[in-house]
Protein backbone atom coordinates (compact mmCIF):
# COMPACT_ATOMS: atom_id res chain seq x y z
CA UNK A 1 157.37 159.30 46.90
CA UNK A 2 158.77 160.30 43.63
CA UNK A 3 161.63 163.20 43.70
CA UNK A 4 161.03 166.20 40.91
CA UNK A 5 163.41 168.00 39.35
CA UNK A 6 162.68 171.41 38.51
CA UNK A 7 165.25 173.60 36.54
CA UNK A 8 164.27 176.53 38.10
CA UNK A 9 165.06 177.91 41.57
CA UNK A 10 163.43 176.37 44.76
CA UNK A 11 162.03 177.92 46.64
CA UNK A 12 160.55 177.10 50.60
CA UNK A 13 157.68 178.92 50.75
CA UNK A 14 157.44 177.88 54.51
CA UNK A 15 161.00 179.32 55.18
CA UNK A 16 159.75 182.03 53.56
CA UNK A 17 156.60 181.82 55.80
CA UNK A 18 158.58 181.65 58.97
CA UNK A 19 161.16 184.74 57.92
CA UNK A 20 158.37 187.53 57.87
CA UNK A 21 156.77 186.45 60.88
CA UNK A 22 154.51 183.40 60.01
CA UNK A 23 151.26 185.04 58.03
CA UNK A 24 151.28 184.18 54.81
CA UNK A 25 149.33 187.36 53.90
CA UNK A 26 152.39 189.27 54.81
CA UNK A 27 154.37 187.48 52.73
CA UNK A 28 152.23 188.11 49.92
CA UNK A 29 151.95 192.04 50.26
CA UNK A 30 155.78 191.58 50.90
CA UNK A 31 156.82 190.01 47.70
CA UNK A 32 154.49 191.37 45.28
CA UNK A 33 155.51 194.94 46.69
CA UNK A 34 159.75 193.93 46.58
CA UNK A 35 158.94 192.80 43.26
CA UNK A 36 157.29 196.24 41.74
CA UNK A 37 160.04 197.64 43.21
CA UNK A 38 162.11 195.41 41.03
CA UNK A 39 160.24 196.16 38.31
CA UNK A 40 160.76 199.68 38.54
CA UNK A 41 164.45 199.52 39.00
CA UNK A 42 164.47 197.45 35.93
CA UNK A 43 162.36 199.38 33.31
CA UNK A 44 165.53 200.83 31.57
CA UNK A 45 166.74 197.00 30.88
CA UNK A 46 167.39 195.54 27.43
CA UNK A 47 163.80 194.61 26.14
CA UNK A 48 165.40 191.08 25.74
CA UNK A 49 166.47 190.67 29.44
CA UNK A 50 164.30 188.41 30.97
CA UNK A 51 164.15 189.17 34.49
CA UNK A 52 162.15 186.85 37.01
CA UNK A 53 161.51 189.85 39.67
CA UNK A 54 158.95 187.53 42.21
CA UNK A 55 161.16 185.12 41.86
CA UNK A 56 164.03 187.28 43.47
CA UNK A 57 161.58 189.00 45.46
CA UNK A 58 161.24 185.04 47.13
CA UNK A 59 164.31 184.27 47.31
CA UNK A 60 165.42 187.48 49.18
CA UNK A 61 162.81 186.50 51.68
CA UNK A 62 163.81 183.17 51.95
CA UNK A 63 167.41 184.30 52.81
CA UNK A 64 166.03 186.71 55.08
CA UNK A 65 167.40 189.72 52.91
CA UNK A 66 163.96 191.04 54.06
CA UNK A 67 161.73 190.28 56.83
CA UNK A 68 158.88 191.31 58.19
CA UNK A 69 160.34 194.99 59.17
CA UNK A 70 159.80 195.51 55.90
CA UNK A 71 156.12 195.43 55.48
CA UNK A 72 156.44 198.75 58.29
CA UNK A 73 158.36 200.37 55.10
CA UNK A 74 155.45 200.23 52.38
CA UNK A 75 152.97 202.97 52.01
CA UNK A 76 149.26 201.81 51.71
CA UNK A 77 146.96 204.62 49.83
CA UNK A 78 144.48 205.47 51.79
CA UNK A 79 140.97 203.94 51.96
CA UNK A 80 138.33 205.27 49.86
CA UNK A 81 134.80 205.71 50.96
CA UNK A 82 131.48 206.27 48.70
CA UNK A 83 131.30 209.47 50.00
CA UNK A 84 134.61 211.33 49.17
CA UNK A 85 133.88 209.51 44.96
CA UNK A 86 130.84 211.74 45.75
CA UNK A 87 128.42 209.09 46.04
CA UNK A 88 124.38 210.25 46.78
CA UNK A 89 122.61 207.90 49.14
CA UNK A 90 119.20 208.79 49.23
């Protein structure tokens, strides 16, 4: 089996799995969430600053920076419902 090389970071997405409690759905909300929040901190940067912020969200995970205690942090809006967009069913 041949051996790539990649010149970016590796990541192990099933370390990553495994560090906020094995659902992978979790560790989607998880990183995309950590990684707005790196966004935001970030908006003031140099325009030419490049910075990777899912990538760091990853790796945090995969150091177990943040776990799955962390998904109990984020605040979910609240659902929606035809009726309160004042929707007329009749």
């Amino acid at each position: 089996m041949p051996q790539y090389v990649s010149r970016g970071t590796f990541i192990d997405t099933q370390k990553c799995v495994e560090n906020v409690g094995g659902n992978r759905f979790n560790l989607v909300i998880i990183a995309a969430n950590r990684a707005r929040e790196l966004a935001r901190n970030n908006k003031h940067s140099l325009k030419h600053e490049h910075v990777h912020t899912t990538v760091t969200a990853l790796l945090e995970v995969q150091e177990g920076k943040i776990g799955e205690e962390y998904i109990k942090r984020i605040k979910f809006p609240e659902p929606r419902n035809m009726v309160d967009r004042g929707a007329n069913f009749r």
